[in-house]
N, C-alpha and C. Protein backbone atom coordinates (compact mmCIF):
# COMPACT_ATOMS: atom_id res chain seq x y z
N UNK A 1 0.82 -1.20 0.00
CA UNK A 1 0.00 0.00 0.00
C UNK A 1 0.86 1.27 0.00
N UNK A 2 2.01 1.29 -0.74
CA UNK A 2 2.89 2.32 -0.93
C UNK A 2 2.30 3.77 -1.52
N UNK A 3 2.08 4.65 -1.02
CA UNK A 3 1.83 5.80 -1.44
C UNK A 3 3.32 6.99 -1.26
N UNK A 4 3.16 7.76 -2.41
CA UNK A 4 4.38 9.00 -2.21
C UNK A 4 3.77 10.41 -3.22
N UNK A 5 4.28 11.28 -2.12
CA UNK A 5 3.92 12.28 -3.23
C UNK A 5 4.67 13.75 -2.60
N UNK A 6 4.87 14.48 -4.12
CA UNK A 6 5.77 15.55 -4.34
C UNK A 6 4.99 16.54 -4.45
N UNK A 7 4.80 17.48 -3.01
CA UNK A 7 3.70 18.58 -3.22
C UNK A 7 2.38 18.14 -3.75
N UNK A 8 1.68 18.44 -4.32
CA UNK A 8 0.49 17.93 -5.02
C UNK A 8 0.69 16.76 -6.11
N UNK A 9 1.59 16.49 -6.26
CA UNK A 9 2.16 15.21 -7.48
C UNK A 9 1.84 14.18 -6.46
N UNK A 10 0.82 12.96 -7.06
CA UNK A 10 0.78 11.94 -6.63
C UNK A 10 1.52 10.79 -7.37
N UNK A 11 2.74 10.53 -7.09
CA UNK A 11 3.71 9.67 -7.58
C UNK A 11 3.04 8.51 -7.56
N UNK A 12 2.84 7.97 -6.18
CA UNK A 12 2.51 6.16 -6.17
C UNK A 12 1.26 6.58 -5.45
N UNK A 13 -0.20 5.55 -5.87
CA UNK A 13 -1.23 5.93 -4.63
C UNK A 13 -1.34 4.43 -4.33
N UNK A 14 -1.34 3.97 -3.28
CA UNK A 14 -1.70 2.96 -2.82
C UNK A 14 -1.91 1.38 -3.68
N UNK A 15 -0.12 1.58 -4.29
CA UNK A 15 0.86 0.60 -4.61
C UNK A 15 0.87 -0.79 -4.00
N UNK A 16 0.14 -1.84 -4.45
CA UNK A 16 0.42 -3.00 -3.85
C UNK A 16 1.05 -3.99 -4.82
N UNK A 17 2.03 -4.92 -4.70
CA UNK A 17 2.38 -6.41 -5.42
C UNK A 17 3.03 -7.12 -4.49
N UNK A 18 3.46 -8.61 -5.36
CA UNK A 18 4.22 -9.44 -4.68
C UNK A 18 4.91 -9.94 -5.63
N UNK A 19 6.12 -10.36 -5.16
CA UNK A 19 7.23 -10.49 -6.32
C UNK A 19 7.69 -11.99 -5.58
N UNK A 20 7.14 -13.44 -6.14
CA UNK A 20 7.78 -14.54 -5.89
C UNK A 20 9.52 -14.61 -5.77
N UNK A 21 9.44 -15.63 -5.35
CA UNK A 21 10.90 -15.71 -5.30
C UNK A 21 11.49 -16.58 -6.39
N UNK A 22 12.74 -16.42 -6.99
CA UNK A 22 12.98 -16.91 -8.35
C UNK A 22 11.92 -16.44 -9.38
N UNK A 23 11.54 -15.44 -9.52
CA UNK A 23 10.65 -15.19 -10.65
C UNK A 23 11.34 -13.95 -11.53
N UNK A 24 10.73 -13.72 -12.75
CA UNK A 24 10.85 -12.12 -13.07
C UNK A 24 9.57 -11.64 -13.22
N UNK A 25 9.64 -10.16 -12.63
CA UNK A 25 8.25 -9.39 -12.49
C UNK A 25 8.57 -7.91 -13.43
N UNK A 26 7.30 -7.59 -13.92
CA UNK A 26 7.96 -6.51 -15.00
C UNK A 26 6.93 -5.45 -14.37
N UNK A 27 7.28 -4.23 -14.23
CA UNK A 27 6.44 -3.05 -13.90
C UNK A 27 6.28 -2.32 -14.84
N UNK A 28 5.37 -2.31 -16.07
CA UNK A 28 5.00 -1.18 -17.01
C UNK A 28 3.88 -0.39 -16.80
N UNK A 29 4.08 0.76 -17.51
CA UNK A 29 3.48 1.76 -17.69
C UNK A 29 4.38 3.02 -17.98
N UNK A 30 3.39 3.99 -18.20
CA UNK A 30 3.72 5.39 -19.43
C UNK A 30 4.82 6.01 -18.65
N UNK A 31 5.21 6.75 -19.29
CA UNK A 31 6.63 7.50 -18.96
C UNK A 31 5.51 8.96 -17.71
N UNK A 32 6.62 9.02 -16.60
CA UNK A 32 5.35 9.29 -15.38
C UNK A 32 4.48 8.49 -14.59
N UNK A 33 4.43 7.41 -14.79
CA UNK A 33 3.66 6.35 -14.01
C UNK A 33 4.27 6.27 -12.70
N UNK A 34 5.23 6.34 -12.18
CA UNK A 34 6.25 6.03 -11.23
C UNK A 34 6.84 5.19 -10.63
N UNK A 35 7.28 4.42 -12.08
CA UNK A 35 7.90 3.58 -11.69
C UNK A 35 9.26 3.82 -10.94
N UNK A 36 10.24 4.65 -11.33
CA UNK A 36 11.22 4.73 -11.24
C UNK A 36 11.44 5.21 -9.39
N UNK A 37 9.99 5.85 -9.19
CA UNK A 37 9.65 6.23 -8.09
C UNK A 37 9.59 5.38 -7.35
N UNK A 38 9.04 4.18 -7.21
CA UNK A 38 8.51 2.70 -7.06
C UNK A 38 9.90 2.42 -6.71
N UNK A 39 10.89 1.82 -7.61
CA UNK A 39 12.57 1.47 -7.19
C UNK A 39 12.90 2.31 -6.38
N UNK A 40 12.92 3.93 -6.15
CA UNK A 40 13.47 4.81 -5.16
C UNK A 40 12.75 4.33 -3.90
N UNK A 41 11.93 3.84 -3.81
CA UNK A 41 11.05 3.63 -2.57
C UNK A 41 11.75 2.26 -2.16
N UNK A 42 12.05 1.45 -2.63
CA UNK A 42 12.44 -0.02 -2.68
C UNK A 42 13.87 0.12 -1.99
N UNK A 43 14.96 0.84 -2.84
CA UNK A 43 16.20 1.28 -2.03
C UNK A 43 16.74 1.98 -1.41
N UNK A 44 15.52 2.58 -1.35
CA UNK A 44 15.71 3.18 -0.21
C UNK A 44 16.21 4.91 -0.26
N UNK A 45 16.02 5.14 -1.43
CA UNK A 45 16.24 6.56 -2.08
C UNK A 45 15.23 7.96 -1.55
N UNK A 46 13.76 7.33 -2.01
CA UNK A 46 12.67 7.43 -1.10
C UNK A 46 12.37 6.79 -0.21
N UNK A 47 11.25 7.86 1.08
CA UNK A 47 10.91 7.24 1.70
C UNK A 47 9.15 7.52 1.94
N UNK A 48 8.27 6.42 1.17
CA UNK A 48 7.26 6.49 0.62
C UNK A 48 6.07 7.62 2.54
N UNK A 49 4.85 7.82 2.10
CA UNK A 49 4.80 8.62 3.02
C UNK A 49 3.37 7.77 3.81
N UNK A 50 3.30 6.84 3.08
CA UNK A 50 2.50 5.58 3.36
C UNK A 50 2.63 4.37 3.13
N UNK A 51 2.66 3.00 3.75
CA UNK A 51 2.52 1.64 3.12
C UNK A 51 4.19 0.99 3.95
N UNK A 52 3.83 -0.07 3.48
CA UNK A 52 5.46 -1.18 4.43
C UNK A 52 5.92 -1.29 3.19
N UNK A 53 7.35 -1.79 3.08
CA UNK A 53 8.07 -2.42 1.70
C UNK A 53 8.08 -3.87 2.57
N UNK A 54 8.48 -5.02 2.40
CA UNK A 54 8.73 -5.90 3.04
C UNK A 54 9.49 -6.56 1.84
N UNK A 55 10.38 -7.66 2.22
CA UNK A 55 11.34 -8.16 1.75
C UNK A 55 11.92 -9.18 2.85
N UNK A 56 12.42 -10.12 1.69
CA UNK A 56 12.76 -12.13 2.80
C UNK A 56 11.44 -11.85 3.98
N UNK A 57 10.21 -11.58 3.59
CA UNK A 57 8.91 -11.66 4.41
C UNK A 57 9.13 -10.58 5.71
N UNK A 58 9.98 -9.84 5.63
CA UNK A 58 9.75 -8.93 6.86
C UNK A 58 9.60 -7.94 6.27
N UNK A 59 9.12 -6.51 7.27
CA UNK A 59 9.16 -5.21 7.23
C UNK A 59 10.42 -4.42 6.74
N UNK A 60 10.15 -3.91 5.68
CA UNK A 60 11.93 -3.16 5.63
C UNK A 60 11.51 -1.95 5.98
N UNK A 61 12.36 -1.27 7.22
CA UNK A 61 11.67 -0.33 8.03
C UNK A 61 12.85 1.19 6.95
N UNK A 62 11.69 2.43 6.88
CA UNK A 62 12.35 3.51 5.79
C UNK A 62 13.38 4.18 6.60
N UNK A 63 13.92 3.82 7.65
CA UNK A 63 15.35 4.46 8.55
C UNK A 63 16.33 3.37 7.80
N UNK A 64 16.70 2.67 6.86
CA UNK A 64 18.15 1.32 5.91
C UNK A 64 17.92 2.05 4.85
N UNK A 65 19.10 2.55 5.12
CA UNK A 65 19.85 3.74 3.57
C UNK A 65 20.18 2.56 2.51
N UNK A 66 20.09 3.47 1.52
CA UNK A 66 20.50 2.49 0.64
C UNK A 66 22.03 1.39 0.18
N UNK A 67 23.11 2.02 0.78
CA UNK A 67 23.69 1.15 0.94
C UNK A 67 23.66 -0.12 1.73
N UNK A 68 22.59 0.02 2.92
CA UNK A 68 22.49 -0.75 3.78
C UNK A 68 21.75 -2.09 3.00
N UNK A 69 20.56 -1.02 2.24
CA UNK A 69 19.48 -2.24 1.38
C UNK A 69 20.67 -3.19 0.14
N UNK A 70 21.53 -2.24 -0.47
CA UNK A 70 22.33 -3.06 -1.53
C UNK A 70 23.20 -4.26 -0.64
N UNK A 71 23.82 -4.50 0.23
CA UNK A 71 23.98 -5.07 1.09
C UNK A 71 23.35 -6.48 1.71
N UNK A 72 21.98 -5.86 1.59
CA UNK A 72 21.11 -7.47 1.93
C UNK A 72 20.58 -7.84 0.59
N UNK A 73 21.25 -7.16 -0.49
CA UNK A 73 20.70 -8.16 -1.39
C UNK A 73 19.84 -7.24 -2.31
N UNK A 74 19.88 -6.16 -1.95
CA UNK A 74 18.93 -5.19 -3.18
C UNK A 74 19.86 -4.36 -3.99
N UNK A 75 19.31 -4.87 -5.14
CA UNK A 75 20.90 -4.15 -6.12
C UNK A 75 19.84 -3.18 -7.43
N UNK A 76 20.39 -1.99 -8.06
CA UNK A 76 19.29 -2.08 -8.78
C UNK A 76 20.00 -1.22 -10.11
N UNK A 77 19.73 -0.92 -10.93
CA UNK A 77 20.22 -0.11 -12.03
C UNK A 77 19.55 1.45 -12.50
N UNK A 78 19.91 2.42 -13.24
CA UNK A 78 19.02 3.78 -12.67
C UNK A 78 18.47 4.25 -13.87
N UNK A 79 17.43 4.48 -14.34
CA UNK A 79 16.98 5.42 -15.56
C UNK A 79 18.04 6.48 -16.30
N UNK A 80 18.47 7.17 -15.48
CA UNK A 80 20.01 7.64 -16.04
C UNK A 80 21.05 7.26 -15.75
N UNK A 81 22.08 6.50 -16.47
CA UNK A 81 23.44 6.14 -15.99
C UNK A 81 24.39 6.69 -14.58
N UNK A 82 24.29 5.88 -14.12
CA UNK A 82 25.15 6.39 -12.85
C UNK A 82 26.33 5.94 -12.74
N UNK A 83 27.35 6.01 -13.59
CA UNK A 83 28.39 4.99 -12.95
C UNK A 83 29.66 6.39 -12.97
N UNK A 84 30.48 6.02 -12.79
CA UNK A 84 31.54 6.68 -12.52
C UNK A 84 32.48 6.91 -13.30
N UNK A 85 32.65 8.35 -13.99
CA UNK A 85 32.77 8.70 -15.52
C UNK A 85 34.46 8.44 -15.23
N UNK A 86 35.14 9.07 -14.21
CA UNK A 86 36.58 8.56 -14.36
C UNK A 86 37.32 7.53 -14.29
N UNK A 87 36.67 6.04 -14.16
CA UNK A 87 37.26 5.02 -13.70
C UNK A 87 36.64 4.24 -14.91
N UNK A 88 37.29 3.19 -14.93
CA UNK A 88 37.04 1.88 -16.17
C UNK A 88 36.25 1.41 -16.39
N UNK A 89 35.79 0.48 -17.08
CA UNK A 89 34.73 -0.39 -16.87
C UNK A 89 34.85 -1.24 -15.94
N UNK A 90 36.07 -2.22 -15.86
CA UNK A 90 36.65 -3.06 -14.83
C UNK A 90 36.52 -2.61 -13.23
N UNK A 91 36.72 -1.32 -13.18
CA UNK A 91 36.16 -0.64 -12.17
C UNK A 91 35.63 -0.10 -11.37
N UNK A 92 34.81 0.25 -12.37
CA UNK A 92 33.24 0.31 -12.20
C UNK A 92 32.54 -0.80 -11.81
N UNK A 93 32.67 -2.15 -12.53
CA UNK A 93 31.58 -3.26 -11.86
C UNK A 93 32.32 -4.01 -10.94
N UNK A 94 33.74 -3.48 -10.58
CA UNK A 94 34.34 -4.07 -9.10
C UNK A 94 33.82 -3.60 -7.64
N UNK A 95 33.23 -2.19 -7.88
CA UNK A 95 32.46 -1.50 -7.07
C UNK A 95 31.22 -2.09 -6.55
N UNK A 96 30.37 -2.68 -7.43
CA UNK A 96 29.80 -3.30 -7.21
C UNK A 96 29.54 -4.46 -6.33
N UNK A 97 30.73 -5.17 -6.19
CA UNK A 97 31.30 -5.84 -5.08
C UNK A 97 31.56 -5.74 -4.15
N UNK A 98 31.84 -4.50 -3.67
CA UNK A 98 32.48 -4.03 -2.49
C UNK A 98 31.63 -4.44 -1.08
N UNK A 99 30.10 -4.27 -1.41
CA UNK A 99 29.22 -4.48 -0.38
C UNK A 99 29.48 -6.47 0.57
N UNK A 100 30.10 -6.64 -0.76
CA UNK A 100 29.97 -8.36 -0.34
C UNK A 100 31.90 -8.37 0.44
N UNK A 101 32.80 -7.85 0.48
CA UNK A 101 34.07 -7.70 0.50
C UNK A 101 33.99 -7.25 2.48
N UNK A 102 34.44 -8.57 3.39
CA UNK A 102 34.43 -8.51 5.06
C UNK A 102 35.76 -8.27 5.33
N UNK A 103 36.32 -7.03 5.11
CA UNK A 103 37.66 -6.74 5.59
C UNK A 103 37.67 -5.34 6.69
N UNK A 104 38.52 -5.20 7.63
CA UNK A 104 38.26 -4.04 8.31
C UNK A 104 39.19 -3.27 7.15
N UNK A 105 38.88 -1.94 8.03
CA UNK A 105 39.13 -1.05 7.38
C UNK A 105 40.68 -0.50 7.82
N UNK A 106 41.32 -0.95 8.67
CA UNK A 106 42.76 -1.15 8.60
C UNK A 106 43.52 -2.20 7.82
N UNK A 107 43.17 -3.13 7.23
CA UNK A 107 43.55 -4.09 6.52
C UNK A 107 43.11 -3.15 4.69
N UNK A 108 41.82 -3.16 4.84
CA UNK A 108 41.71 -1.87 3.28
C UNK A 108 42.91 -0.81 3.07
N UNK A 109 43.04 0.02 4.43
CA UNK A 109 44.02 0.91 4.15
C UNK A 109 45.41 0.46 3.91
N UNK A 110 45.60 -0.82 4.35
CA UNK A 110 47.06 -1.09 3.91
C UNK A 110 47.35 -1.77 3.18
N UNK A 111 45.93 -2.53 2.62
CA UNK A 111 45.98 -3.85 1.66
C UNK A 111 47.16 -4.60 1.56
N UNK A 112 46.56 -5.63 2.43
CA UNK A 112 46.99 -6.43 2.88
C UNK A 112 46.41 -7.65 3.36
N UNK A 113 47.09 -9.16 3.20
CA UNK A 113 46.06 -10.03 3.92
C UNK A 113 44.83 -10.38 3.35
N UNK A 114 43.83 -10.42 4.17
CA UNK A 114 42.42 -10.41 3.96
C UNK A 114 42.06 -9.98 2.58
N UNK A 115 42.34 -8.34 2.87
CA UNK A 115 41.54 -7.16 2.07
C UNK A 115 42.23 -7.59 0.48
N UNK A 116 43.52 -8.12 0.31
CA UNK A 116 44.03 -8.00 -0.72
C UNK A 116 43.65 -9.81 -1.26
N UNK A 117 43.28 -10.02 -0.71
CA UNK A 117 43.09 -12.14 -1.18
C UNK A 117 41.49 -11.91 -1.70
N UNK A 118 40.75 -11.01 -0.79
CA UNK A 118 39.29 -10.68 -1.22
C UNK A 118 38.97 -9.58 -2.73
N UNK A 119 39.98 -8.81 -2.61
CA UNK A 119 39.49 -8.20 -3.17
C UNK A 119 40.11 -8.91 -4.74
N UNK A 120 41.20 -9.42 -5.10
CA UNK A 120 41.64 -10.46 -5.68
C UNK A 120 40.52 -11.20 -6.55
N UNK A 121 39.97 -11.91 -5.26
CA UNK A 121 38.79 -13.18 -5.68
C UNK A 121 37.54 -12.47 -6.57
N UNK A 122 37.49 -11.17 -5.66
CA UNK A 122 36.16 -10.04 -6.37
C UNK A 122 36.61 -9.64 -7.91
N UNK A 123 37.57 -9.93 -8.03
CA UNK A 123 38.03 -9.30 -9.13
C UNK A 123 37.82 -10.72 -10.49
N UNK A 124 39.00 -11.66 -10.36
CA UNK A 124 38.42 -12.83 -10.57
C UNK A 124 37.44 -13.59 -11.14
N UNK A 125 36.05 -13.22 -9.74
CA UNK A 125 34.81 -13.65 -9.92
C UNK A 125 33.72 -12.63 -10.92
N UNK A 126 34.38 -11.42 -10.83
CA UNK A 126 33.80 -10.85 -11.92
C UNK A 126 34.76 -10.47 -13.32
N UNK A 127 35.59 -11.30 -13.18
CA UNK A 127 36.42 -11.25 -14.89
C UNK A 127 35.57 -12.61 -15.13
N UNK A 128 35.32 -13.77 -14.31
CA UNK A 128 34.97 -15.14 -15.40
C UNK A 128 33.83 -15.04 -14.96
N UNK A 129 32.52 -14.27 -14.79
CA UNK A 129 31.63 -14.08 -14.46
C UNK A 129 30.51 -13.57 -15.31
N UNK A 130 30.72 -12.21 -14.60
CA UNK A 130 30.11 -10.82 -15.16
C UNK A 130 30.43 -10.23 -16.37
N UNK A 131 31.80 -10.15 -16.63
CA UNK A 131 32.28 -9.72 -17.78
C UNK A 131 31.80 -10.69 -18.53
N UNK A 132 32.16 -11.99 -18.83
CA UNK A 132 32.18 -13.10 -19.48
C UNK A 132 30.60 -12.85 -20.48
N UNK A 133 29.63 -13.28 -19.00
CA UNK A 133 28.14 -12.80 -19.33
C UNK A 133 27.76 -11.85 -20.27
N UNK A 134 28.23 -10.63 -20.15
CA UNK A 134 27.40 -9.77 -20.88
C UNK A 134 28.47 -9.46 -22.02
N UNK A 135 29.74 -10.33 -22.21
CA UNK A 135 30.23 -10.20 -23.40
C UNK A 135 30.75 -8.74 -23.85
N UNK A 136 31.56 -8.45 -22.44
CA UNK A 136 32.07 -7.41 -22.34
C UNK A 136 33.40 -7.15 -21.98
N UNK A 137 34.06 -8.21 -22.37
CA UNK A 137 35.64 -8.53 -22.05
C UNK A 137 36.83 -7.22 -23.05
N UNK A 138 36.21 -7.01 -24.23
CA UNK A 138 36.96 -6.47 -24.99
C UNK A 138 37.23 -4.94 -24.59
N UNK A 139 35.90 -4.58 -23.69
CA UNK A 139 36.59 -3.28 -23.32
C UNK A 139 36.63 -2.66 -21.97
N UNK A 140 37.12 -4.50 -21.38
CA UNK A 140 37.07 -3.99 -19.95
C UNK A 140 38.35 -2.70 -19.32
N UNK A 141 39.11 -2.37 -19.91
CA UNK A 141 40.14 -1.52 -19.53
C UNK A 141 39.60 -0.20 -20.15
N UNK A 142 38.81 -0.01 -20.80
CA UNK A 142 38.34 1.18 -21.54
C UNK A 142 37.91 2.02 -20.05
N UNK A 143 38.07 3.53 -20.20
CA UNK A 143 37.36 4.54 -19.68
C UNK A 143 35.93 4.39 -20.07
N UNK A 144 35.28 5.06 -19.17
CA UNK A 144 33.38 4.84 -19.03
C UNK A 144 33.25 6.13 -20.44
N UNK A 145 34.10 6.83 -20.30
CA UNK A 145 33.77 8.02 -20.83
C UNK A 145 34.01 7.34 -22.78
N UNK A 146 34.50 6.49 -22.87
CA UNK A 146 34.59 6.44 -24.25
C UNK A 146 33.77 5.51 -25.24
N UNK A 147 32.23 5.16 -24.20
CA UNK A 147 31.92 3.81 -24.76
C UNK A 147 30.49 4.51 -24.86
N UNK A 148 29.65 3.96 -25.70
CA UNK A 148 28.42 4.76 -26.49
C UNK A 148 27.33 4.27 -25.05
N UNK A 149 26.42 5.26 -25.72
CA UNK A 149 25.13 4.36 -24.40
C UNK A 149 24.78 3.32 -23.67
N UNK A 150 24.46 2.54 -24.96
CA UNK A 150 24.26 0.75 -24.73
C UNK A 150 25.16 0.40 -24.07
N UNK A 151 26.48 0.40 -24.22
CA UNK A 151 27.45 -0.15 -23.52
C UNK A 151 27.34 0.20 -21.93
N UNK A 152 27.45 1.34 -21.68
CA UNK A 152 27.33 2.21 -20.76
C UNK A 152 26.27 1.41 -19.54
N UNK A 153 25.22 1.50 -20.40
CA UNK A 153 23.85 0.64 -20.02
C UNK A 153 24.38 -1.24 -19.30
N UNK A 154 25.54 -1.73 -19.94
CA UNK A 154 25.95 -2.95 -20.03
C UNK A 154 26.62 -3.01 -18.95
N UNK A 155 27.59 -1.92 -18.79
CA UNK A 155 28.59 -2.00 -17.54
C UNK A 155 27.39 -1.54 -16.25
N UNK A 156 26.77 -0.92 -15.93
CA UNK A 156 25.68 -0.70 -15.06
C UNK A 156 25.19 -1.37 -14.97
N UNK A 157 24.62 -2.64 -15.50
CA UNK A 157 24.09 -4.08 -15.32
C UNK A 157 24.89 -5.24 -14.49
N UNK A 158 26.16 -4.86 -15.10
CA UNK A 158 27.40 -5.50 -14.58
C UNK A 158 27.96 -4.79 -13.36
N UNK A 159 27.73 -4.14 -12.70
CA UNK A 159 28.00 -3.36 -11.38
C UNK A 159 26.91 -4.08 -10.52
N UNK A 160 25.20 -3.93 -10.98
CA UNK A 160 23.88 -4.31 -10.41
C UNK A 160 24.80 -6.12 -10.02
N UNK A 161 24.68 -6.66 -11.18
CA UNK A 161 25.31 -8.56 -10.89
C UNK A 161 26.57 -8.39 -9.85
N UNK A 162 27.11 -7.49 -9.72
CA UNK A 162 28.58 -8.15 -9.25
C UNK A 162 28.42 -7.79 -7.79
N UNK A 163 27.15 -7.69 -6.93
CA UNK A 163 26.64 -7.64 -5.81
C UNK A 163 25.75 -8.94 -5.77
N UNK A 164 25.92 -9.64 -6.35
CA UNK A 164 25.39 -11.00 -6.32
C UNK A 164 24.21 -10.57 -5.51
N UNK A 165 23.40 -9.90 -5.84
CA UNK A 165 21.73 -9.25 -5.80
C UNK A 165 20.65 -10.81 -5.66
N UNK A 166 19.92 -10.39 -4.54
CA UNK A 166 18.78 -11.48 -4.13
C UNK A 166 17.29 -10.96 -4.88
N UNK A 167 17.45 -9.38 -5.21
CA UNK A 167 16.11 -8.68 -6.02
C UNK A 167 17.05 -7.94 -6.96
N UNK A 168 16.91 -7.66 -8.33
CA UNK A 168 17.86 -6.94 -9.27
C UNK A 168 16.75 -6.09 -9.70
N UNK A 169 16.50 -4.70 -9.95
CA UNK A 169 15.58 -3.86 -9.87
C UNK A 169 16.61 -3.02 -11.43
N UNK A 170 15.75 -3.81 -12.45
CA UNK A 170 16.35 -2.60 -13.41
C UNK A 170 15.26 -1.66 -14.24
N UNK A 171 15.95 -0.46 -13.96
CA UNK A 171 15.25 0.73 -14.32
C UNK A 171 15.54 0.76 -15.61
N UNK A 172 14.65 0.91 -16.77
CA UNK A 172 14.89 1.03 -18.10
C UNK A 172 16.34 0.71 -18.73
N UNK A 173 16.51 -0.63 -18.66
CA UNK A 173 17.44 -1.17 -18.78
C UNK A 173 18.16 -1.60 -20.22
N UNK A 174 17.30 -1.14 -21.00
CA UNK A 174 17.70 -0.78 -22.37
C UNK A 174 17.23 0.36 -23.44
């Protein structure tokens, strides 16, 4: 029963579904429908001004920022490209990983140990993985900045996977 709204804009009114587990669920409608609104509510971007989200059958209470939600498993992709114009492609969907990567943060700063065997494996698991998948090996060393839309669109898919995501929430994904 998700409701949200922007001043007099009624974004979502009293939003209900259920999304099986192992399934795919598709949310259409017209450009303005709110969907995209719908995902902000989900990760936590918004925080709807009525209704529960629930997820693995509990309450997901609107105080779990969104890193917190990518974390348990909510990964999602954005209507406009978000990725990070100065770093690689390779780089970009290593980020993606990071949420799954249990190292303190004195072992990160000195990389070392742990942080450097993990982050290794993250790397690895998304060269014979992720890359592999979306058949994006040829320009994994490329800058973000030099690759046309679609592609663009491809490595942002490949950031969403390389959080090994329990719900994958893609926003106009082509």
């Amino acid at each position: 029963n998700l409701s949200l709204s922007f001043g007099g804009v009624k974004a979502l009114q009293d939003v209900s579904f259920r999304v099986p587990e192992n399934t795919v669920t598709t949310i259409i409608g017209p450009n303005g429908a709110g969907k995209t609104s719908l995902f902000n509510c989900i990760s936590g971007f918004y925080k709807p001004q009525q209704g529960t989200i629930h997820y693995q059958g509990q309450p997901l209470p609107g105080s779990i920022k969104p890193p917190k939600r990518a974390a348990m498993g909510l990964a999602r992709t954005f209507q406009n490209i978000a990725l990070f114009r100065g770093m690689t492609v390779l780089d970009n969907i290593k980020l993606g990983g990071h949420t799954r990567l249990n190292t303190s943060v004195w072992q990160a700063l000195r990389y070392f140990g742990a942080a450097q065997k993990a982050e290794l494996e993250l790397r690895r698991e998304i060269e014979e993985q992720v890359i592999d998948f979306l058949e994006i090996d040829h320009i994994r060393k490329y800058p973000i900045t030099m690759l046309p839309y679609g592609l663009q669109k491809r490595v942002e898919l490949g950031r969403a996977l390389a959080m090994r995501p329990r719900v994958l929430l893609l926003d106009e994904p082509v």
